[in-house]
C-alpha atoms as a PDB file:
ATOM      1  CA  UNK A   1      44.528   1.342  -8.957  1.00  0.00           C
ATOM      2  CA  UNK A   2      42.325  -0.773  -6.598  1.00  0.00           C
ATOM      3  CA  UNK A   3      41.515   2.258  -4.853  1.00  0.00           C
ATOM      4  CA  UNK A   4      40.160   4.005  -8.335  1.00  0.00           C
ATOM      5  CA  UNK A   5      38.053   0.642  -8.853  1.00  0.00           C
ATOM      6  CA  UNK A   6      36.484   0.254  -5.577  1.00  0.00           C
ATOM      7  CA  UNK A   7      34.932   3.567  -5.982  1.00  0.00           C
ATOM      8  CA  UNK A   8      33.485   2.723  -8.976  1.00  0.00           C
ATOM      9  CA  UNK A   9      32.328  -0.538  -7.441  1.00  0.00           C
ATOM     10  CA  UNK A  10      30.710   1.176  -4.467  1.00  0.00           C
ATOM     11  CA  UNK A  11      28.647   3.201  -6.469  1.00  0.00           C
ATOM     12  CA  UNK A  12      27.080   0.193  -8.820  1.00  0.00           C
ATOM     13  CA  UNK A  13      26.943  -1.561  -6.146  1.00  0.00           C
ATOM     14  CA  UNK A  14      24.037   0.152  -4.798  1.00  0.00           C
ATOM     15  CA  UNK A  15      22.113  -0.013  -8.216  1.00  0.00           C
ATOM     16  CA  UNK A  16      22.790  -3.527  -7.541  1.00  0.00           C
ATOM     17  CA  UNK A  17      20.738  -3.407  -4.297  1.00  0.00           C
ATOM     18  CA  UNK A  18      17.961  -1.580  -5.379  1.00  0.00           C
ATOM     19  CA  UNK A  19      17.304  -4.113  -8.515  1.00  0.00           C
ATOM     20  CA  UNK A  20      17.596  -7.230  -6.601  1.00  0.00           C
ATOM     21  CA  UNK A  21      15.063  -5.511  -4.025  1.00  0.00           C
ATOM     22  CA  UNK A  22      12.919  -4.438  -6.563  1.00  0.00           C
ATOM     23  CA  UNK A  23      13.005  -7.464  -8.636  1.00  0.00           C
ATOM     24  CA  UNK A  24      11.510  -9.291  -5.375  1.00  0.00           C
ATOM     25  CA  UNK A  25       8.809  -6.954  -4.660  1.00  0.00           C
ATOM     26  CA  UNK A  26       7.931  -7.855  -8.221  1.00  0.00           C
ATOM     27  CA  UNK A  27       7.499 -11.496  -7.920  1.00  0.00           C
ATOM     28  CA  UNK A  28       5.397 -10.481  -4.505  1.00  0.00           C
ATOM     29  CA  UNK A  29       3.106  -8.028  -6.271  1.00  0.00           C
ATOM     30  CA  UNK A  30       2.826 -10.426  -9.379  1.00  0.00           C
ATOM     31  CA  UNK A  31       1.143 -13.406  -7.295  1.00  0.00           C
ATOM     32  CA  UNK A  32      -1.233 -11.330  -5.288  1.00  0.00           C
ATOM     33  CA  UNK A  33      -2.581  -9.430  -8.390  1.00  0.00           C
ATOM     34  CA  UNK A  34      -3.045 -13.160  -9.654  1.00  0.00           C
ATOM     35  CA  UNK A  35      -5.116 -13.507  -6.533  1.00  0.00           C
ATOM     36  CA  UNK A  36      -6.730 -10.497  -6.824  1.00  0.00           C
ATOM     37  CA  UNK A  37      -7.887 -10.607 -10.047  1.00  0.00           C
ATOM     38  CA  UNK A  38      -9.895 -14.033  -9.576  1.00  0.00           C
ATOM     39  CA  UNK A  39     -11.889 -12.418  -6.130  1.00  0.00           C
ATOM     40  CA  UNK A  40     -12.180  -9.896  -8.818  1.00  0.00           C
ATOM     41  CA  UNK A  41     -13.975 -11.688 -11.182  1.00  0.00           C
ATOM     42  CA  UNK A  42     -15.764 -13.804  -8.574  1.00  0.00           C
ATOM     43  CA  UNK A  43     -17.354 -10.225  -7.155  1.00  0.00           C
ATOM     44  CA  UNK A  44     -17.770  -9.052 -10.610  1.00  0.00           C
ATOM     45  CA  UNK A  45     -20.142 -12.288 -10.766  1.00  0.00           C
ATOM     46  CA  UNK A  46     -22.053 -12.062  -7.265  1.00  0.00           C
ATOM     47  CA  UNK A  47     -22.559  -8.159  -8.467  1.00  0.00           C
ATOM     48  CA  UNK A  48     -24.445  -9.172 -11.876  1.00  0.00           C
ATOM     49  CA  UNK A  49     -26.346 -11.503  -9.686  1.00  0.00           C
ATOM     50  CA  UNK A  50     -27.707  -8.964  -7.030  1.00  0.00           C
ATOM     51  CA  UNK A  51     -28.260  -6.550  -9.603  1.00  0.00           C
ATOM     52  CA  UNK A  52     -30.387  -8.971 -11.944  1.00  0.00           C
ATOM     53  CA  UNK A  53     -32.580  -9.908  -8.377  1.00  0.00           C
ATOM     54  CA  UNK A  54     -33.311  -5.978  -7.512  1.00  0.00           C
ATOM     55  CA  UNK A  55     -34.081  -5.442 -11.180  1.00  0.00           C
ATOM     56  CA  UNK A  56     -36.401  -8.059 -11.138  1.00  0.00           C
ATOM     57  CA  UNK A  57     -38.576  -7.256  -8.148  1.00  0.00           C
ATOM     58  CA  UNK A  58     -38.760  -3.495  -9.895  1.00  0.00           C
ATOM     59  CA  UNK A  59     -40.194  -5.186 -13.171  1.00  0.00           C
ATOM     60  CA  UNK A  60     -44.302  -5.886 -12.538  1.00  0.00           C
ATOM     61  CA  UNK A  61     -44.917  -9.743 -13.100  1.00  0.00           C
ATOM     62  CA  UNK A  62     -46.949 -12.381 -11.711  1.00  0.00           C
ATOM     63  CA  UNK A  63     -44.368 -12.347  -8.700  1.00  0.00           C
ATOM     64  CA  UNK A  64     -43.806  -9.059  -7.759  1.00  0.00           C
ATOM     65  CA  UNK A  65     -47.800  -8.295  -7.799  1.00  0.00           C
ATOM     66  CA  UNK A  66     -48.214 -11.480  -5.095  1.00  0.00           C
ATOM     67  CA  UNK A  67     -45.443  -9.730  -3.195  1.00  0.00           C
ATOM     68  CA  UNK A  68     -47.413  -5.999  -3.295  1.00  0.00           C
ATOM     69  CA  UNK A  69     -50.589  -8.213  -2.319  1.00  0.00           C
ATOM     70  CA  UNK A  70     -49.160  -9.507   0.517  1.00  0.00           C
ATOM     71  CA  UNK A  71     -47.452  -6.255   1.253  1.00  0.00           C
ATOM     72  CA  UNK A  72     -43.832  -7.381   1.629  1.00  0.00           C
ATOM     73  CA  UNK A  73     -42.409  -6.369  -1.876  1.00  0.00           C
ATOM     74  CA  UNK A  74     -41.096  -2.907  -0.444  1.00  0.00           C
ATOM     75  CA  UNK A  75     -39.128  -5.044   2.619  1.00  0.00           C
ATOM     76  CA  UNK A  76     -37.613  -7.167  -0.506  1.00  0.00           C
ATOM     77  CA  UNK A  77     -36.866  -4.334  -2.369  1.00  0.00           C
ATOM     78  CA  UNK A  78     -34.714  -2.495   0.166  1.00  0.00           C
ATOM     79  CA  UNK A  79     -33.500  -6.298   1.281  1.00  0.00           C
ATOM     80  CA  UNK A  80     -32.035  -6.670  -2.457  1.00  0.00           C
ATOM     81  CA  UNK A  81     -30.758  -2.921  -2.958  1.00  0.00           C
ATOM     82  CA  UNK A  82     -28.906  -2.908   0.509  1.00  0.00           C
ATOM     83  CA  UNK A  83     -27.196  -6.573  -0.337  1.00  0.00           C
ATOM     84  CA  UNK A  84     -26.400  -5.063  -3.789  1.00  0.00           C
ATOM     85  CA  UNK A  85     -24.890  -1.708  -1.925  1.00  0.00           C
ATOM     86  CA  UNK A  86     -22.939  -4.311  -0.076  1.00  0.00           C
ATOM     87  CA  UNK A  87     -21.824  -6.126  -3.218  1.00  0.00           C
ATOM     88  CA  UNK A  88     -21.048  -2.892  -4.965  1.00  0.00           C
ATOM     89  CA  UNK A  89     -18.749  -1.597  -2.234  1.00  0.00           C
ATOM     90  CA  UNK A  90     -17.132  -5.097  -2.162  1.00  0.00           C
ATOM     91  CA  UNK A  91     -16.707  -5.174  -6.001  1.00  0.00           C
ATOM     92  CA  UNK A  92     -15.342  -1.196  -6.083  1.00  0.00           C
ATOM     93  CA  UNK A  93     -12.588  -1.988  -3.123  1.00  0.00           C
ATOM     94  CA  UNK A  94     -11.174  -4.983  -5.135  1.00  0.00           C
ATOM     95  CA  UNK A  95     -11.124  -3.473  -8.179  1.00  0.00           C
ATOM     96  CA  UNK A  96      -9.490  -0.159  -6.557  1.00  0.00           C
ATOM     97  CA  UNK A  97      -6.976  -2.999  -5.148  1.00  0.00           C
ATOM     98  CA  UNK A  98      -6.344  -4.457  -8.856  1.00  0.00           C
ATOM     99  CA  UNK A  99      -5.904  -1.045 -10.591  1.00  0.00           C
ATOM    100  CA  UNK A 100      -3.212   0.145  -7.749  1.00  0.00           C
ATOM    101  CA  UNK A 101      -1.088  -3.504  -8.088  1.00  0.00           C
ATOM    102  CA  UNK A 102      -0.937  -3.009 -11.934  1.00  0.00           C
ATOM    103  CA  UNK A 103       0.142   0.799 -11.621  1.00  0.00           C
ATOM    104  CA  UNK A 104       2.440  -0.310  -8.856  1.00  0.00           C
ATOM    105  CA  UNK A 105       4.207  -3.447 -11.079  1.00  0.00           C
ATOM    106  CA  UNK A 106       3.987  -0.870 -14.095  1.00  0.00           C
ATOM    107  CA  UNK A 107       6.472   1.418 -11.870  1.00  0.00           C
ATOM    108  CA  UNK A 108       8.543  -1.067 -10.491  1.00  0.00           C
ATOM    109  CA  UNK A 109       8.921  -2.614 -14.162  1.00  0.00           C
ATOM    110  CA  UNK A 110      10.048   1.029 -15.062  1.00  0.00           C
ATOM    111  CA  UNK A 111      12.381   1.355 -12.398  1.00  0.00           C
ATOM    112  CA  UNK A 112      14.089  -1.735 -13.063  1.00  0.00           C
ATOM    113  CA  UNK A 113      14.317  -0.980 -16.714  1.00  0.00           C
ATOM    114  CA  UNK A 114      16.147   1.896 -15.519  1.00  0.00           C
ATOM    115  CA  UNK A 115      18.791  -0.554 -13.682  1.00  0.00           C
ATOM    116  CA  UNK A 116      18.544  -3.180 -16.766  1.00  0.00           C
ATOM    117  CA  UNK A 117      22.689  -3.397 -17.112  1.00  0.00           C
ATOM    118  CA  UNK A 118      24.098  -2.243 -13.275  1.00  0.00           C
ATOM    119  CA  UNK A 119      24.959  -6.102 -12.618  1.00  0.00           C
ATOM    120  CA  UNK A 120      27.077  -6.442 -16.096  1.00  0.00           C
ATOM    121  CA  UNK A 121      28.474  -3.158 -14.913  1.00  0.00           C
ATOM    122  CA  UNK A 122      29.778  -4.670 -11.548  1.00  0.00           C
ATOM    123  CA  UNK A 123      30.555  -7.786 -13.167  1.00  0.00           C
ATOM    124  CA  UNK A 124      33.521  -6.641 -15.571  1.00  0.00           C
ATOM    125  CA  UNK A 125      34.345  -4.149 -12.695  1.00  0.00           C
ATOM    126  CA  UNK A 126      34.865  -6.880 -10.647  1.00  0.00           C
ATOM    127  CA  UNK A 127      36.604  -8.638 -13.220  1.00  0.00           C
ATOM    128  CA  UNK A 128      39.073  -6.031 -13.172  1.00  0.00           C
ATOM    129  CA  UNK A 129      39.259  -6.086  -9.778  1.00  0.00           C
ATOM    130  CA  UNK A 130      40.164 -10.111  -9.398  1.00  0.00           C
ATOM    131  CA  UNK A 131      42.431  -9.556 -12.046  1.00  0.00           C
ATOM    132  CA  UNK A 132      44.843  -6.653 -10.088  1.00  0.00           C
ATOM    133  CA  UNK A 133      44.620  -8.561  -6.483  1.00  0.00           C
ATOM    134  CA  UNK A 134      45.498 -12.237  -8.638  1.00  0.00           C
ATOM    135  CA  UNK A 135      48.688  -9.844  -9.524  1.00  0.00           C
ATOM    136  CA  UNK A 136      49.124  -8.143  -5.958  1.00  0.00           C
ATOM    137  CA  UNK A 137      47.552 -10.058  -3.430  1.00  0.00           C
ATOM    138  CA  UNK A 138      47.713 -13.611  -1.770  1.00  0.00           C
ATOM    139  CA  UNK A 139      44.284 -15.656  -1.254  1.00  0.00           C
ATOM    140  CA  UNK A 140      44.070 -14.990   1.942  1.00  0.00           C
ATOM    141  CA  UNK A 141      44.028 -11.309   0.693  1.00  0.00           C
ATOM    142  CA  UNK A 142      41.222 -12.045  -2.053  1.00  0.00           C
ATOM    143  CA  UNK A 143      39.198 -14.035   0.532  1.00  0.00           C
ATOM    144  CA  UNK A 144      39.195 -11.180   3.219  1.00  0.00           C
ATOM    145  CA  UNK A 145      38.214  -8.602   0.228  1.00  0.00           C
ATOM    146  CA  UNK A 146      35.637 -10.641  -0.882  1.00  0.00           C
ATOM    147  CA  UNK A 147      33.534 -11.070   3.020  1.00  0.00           C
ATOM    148  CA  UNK A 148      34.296  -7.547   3.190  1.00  0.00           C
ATOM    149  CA  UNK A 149      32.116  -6.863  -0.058  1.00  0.00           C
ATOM    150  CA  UNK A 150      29.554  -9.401   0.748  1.00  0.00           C
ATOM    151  CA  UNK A 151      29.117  -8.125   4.208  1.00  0.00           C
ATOM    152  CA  UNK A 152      28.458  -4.845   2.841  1.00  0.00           C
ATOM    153  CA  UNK A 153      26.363  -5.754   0.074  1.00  0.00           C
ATOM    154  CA  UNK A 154      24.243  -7.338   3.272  1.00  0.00           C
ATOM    155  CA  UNK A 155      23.530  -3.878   4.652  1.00  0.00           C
ATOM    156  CA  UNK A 156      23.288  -1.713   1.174  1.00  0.00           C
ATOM    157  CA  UNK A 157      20.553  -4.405   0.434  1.00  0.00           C
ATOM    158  CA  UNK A 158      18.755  -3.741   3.913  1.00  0.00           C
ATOM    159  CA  UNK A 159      19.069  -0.229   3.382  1.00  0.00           C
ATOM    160  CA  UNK A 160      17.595  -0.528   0.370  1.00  0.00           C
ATOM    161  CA  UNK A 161      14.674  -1.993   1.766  1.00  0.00           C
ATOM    162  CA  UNK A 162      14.409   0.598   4.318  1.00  0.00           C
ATOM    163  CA  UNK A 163      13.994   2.964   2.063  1.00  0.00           C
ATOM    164  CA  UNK A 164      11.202   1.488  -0.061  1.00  0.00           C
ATOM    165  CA  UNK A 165       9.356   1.319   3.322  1.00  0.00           C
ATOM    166  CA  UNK A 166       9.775   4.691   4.230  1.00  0.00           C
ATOM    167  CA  UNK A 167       8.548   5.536   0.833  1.00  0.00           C
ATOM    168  CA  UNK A 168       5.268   3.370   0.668  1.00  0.00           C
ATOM    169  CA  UNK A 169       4.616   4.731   4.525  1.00  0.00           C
ATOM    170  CA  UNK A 170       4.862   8.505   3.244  1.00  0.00           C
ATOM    171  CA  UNK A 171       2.305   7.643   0.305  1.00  0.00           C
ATOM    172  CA  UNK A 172       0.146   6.224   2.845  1.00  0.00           C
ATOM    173  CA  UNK A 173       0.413   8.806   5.525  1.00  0.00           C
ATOM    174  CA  UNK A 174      -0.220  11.279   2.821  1.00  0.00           C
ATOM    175  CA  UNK A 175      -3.716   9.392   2.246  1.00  0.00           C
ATOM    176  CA  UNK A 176      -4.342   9.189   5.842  1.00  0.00           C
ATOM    177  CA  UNK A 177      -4.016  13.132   6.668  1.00  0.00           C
ATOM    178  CA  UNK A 178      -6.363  13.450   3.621  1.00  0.00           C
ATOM    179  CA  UNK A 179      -8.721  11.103   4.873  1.00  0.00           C
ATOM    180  CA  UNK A 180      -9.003  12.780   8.234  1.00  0.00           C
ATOM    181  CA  UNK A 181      -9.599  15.890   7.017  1.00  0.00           C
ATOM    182  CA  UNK A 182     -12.596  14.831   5.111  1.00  0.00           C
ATOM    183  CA  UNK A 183     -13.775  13.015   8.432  1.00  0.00           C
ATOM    184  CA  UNK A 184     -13.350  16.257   9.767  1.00  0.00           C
ATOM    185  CA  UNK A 185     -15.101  18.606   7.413  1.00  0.00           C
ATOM    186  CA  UNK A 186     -18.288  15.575   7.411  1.00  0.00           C
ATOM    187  CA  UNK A 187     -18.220  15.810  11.388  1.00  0.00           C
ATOM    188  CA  UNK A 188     -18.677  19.612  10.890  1.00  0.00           C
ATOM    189  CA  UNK A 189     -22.014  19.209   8.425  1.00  0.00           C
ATOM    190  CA  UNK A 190     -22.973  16.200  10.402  1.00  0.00           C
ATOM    191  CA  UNK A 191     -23.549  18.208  13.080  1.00  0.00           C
ATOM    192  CA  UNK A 192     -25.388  21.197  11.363  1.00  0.00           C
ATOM    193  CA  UNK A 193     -27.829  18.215  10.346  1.00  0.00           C
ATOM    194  CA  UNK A 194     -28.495  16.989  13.155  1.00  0.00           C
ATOM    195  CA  UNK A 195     -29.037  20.925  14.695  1.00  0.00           C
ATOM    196  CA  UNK A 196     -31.601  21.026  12.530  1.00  0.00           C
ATOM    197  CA  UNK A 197     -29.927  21.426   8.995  1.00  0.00           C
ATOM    198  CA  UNK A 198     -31.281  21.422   5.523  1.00  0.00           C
ATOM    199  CA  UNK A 199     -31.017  19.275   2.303  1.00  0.00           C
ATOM    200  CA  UNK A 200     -28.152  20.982   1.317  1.00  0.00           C
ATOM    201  CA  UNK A 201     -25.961  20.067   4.883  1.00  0.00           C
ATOM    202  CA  UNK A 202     -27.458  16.524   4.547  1.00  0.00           C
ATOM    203  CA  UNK A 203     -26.331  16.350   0.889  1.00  0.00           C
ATOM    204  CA  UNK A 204     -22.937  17.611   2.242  1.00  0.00           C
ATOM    205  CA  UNK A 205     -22.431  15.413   4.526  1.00  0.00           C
ATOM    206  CA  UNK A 206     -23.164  12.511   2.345  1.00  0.00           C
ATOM    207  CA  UNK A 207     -20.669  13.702   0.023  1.00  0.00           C
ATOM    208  CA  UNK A 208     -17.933  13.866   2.197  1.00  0.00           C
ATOM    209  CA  UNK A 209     -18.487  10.898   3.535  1.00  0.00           C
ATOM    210  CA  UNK A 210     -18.408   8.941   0.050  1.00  0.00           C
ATOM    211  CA  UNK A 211     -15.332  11.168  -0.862  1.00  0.00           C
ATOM    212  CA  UNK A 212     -14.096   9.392   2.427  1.00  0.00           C
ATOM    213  CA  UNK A 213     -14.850   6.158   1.144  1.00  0.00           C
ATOM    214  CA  UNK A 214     -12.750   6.562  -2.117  1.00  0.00           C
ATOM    215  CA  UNK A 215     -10.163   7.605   0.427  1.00  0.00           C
ATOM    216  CA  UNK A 216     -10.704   4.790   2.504  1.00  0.00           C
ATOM    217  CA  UNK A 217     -10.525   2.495  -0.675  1.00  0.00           C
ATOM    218  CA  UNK A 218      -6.811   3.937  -1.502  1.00  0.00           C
ATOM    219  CA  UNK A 219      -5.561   3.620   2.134  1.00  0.00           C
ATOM    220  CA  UNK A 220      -6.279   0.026   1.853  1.00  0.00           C
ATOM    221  CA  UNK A 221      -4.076  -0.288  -1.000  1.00  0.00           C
ATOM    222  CA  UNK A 222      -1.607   1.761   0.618  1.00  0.00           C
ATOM    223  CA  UNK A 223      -1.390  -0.212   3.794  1.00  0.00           C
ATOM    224  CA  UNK A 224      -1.395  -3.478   1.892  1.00  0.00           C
ATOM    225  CA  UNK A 225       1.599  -2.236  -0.195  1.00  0.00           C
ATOM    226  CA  UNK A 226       3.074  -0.470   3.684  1.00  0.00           C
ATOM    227  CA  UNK A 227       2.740  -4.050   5.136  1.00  0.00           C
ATOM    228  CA  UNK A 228       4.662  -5.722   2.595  1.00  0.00           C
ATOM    229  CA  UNK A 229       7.466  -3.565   2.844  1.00  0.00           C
ATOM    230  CA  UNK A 230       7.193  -3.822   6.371  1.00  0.00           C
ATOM    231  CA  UNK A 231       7.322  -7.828   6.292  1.00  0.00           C
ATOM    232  CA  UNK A 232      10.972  -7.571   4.915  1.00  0.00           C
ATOM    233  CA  UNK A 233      12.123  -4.983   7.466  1.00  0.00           C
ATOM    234  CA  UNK A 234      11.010  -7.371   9.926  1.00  0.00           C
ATOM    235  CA  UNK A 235       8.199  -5.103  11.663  1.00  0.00           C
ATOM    236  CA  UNK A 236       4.848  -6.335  12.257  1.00  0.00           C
ATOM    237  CA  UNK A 237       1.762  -5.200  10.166  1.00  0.00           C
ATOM    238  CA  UNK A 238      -0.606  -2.601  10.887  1.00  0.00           C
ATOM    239  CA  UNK A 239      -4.670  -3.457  10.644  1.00  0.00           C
ATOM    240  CA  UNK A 240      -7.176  -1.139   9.587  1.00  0.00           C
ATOM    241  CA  UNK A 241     -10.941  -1.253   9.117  1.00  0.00           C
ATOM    242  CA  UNK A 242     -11.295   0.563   5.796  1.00  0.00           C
ATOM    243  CA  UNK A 243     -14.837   0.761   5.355  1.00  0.00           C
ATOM    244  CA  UNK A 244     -18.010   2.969   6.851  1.00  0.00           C
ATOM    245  CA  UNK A 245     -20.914   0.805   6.964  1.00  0.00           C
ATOM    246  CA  UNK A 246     -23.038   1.233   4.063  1.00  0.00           C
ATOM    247  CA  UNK A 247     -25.775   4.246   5.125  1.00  0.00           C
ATOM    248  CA  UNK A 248     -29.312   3.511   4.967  1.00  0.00           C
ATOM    249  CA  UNK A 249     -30.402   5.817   2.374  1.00  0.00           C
ATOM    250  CA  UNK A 250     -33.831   4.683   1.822  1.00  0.00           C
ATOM    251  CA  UNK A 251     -34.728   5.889   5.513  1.00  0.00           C
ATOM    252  CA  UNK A 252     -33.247   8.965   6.076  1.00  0.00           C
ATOM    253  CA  UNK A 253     -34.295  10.178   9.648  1.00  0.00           C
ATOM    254  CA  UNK A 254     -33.071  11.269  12.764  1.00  0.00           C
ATOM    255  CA  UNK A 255     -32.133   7.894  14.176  1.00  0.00           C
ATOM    256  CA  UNK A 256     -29.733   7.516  10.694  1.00  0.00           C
ATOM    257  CA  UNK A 257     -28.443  10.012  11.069  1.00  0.00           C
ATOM    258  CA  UNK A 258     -27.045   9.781  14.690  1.00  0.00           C
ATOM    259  CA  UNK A 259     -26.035   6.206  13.118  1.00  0.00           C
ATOM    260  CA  UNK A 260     -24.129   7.710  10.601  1.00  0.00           C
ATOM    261  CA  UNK A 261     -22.469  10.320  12.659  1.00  0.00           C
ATOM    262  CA  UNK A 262     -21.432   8.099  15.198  1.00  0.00           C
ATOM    263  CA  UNK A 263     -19.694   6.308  12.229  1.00  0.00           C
ATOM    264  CA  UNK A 264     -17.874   9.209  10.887  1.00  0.00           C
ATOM    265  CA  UNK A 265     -16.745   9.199  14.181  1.00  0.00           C
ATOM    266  CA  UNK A 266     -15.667   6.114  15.218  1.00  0.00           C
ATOM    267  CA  UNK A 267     -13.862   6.236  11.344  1.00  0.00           C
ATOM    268  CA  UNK A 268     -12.374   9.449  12.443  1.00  0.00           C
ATOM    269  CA  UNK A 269     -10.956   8.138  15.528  1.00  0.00           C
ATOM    270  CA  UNK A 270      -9.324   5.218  13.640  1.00  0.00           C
ATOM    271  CA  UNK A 271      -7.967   7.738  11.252  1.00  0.00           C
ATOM    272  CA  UNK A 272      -6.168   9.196  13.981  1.00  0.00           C
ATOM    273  CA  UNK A 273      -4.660   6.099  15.033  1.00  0.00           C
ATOM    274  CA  UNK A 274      -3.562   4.787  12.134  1.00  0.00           C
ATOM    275  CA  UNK A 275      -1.597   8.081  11.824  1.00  0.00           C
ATOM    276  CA  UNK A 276       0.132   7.903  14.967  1.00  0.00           C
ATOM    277  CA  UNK A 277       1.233   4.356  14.325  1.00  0.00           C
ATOM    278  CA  UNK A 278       2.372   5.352  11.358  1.00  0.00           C
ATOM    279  CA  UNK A 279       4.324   8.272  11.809  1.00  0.00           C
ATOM    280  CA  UNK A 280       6.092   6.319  14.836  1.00  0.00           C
ATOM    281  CA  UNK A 281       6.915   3.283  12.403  1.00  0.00           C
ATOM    282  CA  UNK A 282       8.337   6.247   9.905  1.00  0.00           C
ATOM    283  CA  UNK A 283      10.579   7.191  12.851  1.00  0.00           C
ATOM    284  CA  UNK A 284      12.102   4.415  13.358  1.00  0.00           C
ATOM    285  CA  UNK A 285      12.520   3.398  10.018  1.00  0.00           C
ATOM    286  CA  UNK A 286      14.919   6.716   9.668  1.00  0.00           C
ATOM    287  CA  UNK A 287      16.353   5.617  12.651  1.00  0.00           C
ATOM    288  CA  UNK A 288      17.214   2.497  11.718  1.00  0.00           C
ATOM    289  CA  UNK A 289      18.104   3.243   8.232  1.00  0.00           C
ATOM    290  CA  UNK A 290      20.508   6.419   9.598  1.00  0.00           C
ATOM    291  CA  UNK A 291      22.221   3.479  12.209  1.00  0.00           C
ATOM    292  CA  UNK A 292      22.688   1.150   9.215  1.00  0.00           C
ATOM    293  CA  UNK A 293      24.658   3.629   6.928  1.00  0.00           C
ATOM    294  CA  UNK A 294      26.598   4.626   9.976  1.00  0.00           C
ATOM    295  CA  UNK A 295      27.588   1.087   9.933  1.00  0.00           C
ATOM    296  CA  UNK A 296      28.270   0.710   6.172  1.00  0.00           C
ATOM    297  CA  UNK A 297      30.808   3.872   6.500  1.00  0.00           C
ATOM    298  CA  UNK A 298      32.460   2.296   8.511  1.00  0.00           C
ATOM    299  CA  UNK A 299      32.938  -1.117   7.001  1.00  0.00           C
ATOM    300  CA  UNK A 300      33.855   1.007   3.880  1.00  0.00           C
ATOM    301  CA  UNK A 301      36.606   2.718   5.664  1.00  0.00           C
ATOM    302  CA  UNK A 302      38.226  -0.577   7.039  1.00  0.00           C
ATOM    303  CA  UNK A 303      37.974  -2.036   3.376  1.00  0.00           C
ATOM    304  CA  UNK A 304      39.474   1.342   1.754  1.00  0.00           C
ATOM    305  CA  UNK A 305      42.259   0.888   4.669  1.00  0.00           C
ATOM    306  CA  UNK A 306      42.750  -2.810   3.651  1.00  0.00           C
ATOM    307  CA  UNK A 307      43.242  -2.366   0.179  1.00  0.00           C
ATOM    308  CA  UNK A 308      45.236   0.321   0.123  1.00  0.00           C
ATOM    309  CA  UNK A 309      47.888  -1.795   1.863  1.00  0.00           C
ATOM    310  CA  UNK A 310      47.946  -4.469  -0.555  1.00  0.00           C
END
């Protein structure tokens, strides 16, 4: 009879897990789109305002003629549009960073929907369980039983969160190989510019290197979502520099464009990195995880053993 229970048990009890894990990565993700969504607003703000000062040195008045006289209204102009570029970049990685939280707590929210009544599951289970070992065990039997289950629940929960790591790592890895093969394809038409190439392998380029940027935008949220997962697996953080400097693209000339390249390939390089470091934290995440269920079969074979002899 106990037997027929525990197996029952064993399997709620990992729905169990996965809800209390989840339910914490929902308080987490909760408070820092809080945080987010202020810097948000605050960027949203300092955006307006850099937009309303380049507007207004376009517009002729009494200002911006005194400025043409004295020949320094085209320095302002590009002074403005690059510290709006700046903003803009800002404003579009935050609000990249918002949008993936709230799709992120909208999945979680689904997932523990999905687990809504597991616990009253394991509660009348268990119910049924005190109630046979009150009839056919001692307390020393019920207290043994009961640090077996607790010590197991320990590593189902830590398997658990294994698992949501090696998940968020594959999602970012997945962003990272794309990532470097855009690097790769704007490394091929940066060079064909510099050779010598037309506006169409300039426009190229360009365009692979802003398609980079979006990419670089979603790593971000990636890694921030990696490192969490990472934090309660116990392994440090990775770091990341998710950004190309903004590209001059009111001068574009030779000495840009060996700016730029060099860049692409310094981002390229760090694209590379990032992937070793995290396929090798992937690795060991399997390992570990494959270690811990070794362990849990185990413990699950002494406490089949035990109960079968009471």
């Amino acid at each position: 009879m106990l037997e027929d229970i525990n197996k029952e048990i064993n399997q709620v009890k990992n729905e169990v897990a996965q809800k209390n894990v989840l339910e914490n990565r929902l308080k987490e993700l909760d408070e820092e789109l809080h945080k987010s969504e202020i810097e948000l607003k605050n960027l949203e703000t300092q955006l307006e305002k850099e937009l309303d000062d380049v507007e207004k040195l376009k517009k002729l008045s009494f200002a911006s003629i005194v400025s043409s006289l004295m020949r320094n209204k085209e320095e302002k102009l590009e002074k403005e549009e690059k510290e709006y570029l700046m903003a803009k970049i800002k404003y579009d990685n935050y609000n990249s960073k918002v949008k993936s939280l709230r799709e992120q707590i909208s999945y979680i929210n689904f997932r523990v929907d999905e687990l809504a009544d597991c616990e009253d599951k394991y509660s009348r289970l268990l119910q049924r369980k005190i109630v046979l070992i009150n009839i056919y065990g001692d307390e020393e039997t019920k207290n043994k039983l009961v640090n077996m289950e607790r010590e197991i629940d320990s590593y189902l929960e830590e398997v658990k969160e294994i698992e949501e790591s090696i998940v968020a790592g594959n999602r970012l890895l997945n962003e990272v190989n794309n990532a470097k093969k855009l690097l790769e394809s704007s490394k091929t038409w940066g060079t064909i510019d510099l050779l010598g190439g037309d506006f169409l392998s300039s426009l190229a380029k360009h365009e692979k290197v802003n398609d980079a940027q979006k990419c670089f935008r979603r790593i971000s949220n990636l890694l921030d979502d990696f490192n969490r997962e990472l934090k309660d697996v116990n392994i440090t953080s990775l770091n990341f520099s998710t950004t190309i400097k903004a590209v001059d693209i009111f001068f574009d000339n030779i000495f840009t464009d060996i700016t730029v390249n060099r860049q692409i390939n310094n981002s390229y390089e760090d694209v590379c990195k990032l992937q070793t470091k995290v396929s090798r934290i992937l690795n060991s995440l399997k390992e570990n995880k494959n270690e811990i269920n070794k362990t849990i079969n185990i413990k699950k074979n002494e406490y089949d053993e035990f109960t079968k002899n009471i």
